[in-house]
Protein backbone atom coordinates (compact mmCIF):
# COMPACT_ATOMS: atom_id res chain seq x y z
CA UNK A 1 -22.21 18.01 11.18
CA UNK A 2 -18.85 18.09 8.67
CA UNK A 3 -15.31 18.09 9.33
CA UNK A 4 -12.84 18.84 7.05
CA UNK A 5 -9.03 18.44 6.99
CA UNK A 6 -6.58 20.71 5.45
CA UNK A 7 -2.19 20.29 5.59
CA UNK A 8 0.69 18.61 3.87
CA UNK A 9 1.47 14.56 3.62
CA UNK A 10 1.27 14.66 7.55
CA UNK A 11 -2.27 15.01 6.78
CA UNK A 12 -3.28 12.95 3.54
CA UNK A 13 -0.81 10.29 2.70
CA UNK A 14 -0.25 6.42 2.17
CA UNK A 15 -2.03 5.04 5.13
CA UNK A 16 -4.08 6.89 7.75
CA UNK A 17 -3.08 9.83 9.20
CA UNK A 18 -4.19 11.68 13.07
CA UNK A 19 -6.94 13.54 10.23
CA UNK A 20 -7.64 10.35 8.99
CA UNK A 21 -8.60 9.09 12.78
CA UNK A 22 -9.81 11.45 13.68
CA UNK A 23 -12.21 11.53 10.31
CA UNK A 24 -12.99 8.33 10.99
CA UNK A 25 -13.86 8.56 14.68
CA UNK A 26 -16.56 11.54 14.08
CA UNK A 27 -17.91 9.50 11.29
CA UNK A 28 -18.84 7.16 14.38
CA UNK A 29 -20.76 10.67 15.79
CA UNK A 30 -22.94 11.11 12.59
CA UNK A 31 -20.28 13.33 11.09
CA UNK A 32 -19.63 13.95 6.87
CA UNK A 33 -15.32 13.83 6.75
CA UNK A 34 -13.42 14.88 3.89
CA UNK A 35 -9.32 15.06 3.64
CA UNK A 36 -8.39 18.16 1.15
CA UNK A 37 -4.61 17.76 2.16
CA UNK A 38 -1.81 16.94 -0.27
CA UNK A 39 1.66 15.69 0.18
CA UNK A 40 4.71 18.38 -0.28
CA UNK A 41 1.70 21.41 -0.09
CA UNK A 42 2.93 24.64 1.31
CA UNK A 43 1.10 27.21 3.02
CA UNK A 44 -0.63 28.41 0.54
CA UNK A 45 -2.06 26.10 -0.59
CA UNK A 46 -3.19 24.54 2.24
CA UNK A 47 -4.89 28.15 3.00
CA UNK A 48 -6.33 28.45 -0.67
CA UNK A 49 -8.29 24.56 -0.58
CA UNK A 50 -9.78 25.72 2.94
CA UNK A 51 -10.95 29.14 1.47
CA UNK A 52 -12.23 26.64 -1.52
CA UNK A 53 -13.73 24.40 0.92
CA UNK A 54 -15.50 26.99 2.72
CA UNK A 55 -17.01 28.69 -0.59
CA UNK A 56 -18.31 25.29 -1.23
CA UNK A 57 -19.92 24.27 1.91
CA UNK A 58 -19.76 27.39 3.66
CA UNK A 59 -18.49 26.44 7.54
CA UNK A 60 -20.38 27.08 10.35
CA UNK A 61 -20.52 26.64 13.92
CA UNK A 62 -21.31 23.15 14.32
CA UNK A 63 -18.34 22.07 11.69
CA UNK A 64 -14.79 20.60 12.61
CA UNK A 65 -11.78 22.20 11.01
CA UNK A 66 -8.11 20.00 11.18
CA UNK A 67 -5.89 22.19 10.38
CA UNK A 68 -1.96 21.35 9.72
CA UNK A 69 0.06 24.06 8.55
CA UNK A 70 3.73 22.49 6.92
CA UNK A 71 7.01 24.65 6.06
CA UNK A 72 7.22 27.99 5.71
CA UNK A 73 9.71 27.35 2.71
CA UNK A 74 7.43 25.90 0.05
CA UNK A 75 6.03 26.89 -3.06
CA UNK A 76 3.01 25.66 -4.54
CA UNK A 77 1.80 26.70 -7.92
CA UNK A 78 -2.00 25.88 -9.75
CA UNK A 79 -0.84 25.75 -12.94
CA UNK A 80 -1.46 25.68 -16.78
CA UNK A 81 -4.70 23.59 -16.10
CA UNK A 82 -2.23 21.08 -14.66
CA UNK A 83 -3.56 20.67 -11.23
CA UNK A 84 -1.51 22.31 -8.18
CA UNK A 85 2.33 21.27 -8.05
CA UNK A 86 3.28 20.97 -4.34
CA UNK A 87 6.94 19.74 -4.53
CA UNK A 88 7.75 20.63 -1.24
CA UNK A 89 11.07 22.23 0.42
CA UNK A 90 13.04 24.46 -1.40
CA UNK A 91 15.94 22.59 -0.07
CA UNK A 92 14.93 20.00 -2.31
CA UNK A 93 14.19 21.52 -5.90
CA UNK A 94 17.70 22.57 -7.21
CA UNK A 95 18.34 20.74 -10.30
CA UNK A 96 22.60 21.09 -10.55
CA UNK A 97 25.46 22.66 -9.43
CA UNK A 98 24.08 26.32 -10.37
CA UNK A 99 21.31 25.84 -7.66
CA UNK A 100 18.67 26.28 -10.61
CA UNK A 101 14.98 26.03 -9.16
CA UNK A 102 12.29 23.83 -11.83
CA UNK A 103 8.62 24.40 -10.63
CA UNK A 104 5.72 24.11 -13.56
CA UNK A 105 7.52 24.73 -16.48
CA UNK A 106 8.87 27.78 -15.32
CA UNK A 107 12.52 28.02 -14.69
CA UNK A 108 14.53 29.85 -12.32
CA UNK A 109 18.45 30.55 -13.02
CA UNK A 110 19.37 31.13 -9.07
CA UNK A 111 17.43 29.88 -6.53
CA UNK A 112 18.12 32.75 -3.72
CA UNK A 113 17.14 35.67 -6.46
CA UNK A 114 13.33 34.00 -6.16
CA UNK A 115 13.24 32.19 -3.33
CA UNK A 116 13.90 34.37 0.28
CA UNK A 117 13.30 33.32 3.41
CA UNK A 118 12.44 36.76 5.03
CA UNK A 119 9.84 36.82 1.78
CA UNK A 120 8.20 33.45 2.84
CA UNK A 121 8.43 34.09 6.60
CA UNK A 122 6.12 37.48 5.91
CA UNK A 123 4.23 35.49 3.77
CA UNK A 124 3.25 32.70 5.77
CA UNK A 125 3.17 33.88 8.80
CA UNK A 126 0.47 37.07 7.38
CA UNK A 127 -1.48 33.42 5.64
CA UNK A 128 -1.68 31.87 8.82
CA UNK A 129 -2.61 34.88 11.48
CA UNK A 130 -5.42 35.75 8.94
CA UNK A 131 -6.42 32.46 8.49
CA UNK A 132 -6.54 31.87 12.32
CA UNK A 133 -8.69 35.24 12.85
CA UNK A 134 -10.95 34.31 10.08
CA UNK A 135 -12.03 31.10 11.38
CA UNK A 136 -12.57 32.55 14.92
CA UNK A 137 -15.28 34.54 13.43
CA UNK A 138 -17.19 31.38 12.10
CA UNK A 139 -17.13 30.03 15.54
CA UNK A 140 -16.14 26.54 14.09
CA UNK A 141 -13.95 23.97 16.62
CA UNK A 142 -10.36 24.32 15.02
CA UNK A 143 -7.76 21.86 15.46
CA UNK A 144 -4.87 22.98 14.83
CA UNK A 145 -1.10 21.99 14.24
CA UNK A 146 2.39 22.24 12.75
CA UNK A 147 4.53 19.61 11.21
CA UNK A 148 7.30 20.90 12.95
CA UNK A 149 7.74 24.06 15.15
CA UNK A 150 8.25 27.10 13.54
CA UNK A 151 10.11 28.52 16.04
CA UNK A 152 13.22 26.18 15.49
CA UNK A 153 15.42 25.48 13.28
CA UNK A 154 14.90 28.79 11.10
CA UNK A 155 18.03 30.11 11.30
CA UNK A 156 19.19 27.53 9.17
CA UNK A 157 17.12 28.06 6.43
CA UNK A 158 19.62 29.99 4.26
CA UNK A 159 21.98 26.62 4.01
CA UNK A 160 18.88 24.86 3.40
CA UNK A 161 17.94 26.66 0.35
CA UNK A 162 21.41 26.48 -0.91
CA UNK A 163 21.91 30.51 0.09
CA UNK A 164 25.04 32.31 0.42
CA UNK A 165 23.48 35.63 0.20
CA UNK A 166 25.10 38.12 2.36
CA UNK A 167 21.78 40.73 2.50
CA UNK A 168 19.60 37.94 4.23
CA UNK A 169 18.84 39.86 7.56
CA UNK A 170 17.94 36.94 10.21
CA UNK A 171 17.47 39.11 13.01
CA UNK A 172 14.35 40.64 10.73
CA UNK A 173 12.93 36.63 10.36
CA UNK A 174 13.46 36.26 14.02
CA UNK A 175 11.25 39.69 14.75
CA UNK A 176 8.77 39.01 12.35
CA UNK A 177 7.89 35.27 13.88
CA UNK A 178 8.07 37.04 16.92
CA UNK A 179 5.99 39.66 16.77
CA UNK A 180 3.02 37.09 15.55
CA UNK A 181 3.67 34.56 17.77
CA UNK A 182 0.46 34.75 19.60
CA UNK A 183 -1.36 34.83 15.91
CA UNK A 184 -0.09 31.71 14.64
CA UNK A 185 -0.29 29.65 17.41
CA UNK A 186 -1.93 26.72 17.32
CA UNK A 187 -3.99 24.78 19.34
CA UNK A 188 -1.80 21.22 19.58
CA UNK A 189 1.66 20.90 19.84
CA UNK A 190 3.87 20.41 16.15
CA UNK A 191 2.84 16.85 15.17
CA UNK A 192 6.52 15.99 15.03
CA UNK A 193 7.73 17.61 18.24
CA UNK A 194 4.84 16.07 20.11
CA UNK A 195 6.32 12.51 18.44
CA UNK A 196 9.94 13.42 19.57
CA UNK A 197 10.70 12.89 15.97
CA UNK A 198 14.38 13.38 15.17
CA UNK A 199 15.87 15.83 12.54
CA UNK A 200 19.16 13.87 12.37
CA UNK A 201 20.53 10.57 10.37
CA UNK A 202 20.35 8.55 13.62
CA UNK A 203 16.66 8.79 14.10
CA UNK A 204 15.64 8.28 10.82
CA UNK A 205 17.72 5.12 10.65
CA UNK A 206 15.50 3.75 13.11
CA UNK A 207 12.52 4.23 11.12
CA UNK A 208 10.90 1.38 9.26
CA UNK A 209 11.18 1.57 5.42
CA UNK A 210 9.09 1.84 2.85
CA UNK A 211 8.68 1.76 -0.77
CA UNK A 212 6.26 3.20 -3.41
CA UNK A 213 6.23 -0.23 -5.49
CA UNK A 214 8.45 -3.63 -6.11
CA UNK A 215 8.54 -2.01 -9.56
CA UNK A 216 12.46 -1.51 -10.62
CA UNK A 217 12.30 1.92 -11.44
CA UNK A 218 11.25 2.34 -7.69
CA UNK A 219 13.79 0.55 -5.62
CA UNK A 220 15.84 3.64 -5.47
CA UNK A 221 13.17 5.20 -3.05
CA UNK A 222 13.61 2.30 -0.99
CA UNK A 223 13.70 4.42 1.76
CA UNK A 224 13.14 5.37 5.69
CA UNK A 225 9.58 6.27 6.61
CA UNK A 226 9.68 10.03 7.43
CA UNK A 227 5.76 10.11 8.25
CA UNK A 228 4.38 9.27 11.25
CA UNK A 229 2.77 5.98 11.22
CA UNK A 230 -0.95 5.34 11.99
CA UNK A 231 -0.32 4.23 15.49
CA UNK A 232 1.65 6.44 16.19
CA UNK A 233 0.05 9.70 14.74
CA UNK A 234 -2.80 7.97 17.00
CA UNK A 235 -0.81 8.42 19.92
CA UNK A 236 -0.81 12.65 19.01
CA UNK A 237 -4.23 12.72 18.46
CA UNK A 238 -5.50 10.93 22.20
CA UNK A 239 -2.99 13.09 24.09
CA UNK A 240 -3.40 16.08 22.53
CA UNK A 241 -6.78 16.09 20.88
CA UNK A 242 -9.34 13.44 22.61
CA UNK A 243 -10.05 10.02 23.42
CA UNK A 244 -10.60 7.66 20.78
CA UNK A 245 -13.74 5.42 20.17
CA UNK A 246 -13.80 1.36 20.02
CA UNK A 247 -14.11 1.22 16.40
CA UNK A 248 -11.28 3.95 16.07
CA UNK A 249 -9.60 2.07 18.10
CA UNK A 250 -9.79 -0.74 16.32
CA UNK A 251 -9.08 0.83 13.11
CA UNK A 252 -5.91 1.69 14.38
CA UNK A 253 -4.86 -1.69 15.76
CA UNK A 254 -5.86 -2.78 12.19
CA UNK A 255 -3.58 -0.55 10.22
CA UNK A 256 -0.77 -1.47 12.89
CA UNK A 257 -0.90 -4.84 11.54
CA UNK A 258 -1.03 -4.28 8.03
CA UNK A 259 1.71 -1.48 7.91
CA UNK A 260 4.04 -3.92 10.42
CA UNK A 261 3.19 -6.59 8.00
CA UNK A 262 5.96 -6.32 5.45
CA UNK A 263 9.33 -4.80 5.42
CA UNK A 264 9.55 -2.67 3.92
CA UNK A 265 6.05 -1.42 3.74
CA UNK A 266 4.80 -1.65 -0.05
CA UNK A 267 3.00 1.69 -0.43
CA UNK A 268 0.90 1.15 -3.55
CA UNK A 269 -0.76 -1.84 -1.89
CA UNK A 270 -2.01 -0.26 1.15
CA UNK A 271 -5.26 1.05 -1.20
CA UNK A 272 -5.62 3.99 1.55
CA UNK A 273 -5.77 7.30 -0.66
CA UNK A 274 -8.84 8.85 -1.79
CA UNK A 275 -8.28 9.54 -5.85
CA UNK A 276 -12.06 11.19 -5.87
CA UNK A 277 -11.43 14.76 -6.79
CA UNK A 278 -12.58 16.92 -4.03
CA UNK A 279 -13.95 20.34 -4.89
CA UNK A 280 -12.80 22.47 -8.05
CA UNK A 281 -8.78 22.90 -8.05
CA UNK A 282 -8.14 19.65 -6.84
CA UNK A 283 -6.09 16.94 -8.78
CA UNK A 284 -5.71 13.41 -7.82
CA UNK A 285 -2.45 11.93 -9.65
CA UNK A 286 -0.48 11.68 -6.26
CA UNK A 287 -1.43 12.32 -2.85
């Protein structure tokens, strides 16, 4: 009896996340758990490590799947024997003025000439039907999620990735996400919906902060917590998923205390991530 987890930093981050929990309450069961999520992954990859899971331990029946899918505007890349590079949102790679894109060494002179949302809405939402379909037919118990709903907020992607191009045609993203709405639905509610997580200034301002180190060089990410905490991502997994154990339970209360503990939370002495490389693409240098 396995379960596996699969998704973005919602999934694998700092401190324990609802795959995390939930990891370590079917442990309690008997269960083997392993986390192959990574923070800032796309789609893609996130479909490519559970393809890579399954040709190493081939599901089956009896096996657990979590399943988080993130953005539908990210690009990850395996590259150069470099590990993969999941630097998340589009929104956030331009490097000046010019709207330049940087991923792996290669270089991109205008972001909107390589990076279209009607390309990545086709692309993602053909990744996730498949992958949905697929797993049906090894009869394992999915559970699966979003970070946010797909469904909103998509009509402002072209201002988030810096677009002003006049041939984007969002009444052809709104039919395509419509037409497999039933395929990529999921079994839980967005993580962050289900959280009533803001999108705005005013809710992130009333987010506890956290930093990666007291190093210098770090103080300027000194920063609101954008991730669910672990109580909290507790609180999705019990109303949407199933009742936790004692010793889950108590895990919980115990991360509680230590991420309450010090303001702002000092990520690089929590000790939570797994650095043990997990299966053959994987790379450990950040979560």
């Amino acid at each position: 009896m396995r379960i596996f987890a699969f998704g973005c930093s919602l999934t694998q981050y700092f401190y324990p996340t609802w795959a995390d929990i939930l990891i370590h309450h079917y442990k309690t069961k008997g269960y083997e758990g392993s986390n192959w999520a990574k923070s800032g992954a796309g789609n893609m990859y996130i479909n490519m490590r559970l393809w890579e899971a399954n040709t190493i331990h081939k599901f089956n029946k009896d096996d657990v799947i979590l399943l988080q899918w993130s953005s539908m505007y990210r690009e990850d890349r395996y590259h150069m024997g470099k590990g993969w590079w999941t630097p998340g949102n589009f929104s956030r790679q331009t490097i000046n003025s010019e709207n330049s894109f940087m991923l792996n060494n290669y270089f991109y002179q205008n972001t909107w000439t390589w990076a279209d949302i009607m390309h990545c809405t086709m692309r993602d939402c053909a990744t996730i039907s498949s992958t949905h379909k697929a797993l049906d037919t090894i009869g394992c118990k999915v559970y699966s999620t979003y970070f946010r709903d797909p469904f909103e907020g998509w009509e402002d992607a072209p201002k988030h990735f810096n677009q002003t191009n006049p041939k984007l045609e969002l009444e052809d993203v709104g039919a395509v996400l419509e037409s497999y709405r039933e395929d990529i639905a999921t079994t839980c509610p967005p993580i962050l919906n289900a959280l009533d997580f803001g999108t705005d200034k005013e809710f992130f301002v009333t987010r506890p902060k956290s930093v990666p180190s007291l190093k210098e060089e770090h103080q300027h990410m000194n920063i609101h917590e954008l991730h669910p905490l672990t109580h909290e991502a507790a609180q999705f997994v019990e109303k949407h998923i199933e009742p936790l154990c004692t010793e889950t339970k108590q895990f919980v209360d115990d991360w509680e205390k230590k991420l309450t503990a010090n303001d702002p939370i000092i990520l690089e002495e929590l000790e939570w991530h797994n650095k043990d490389k997990i299966g053959w693409s994987d790379d450990r240098w950040r979560p």
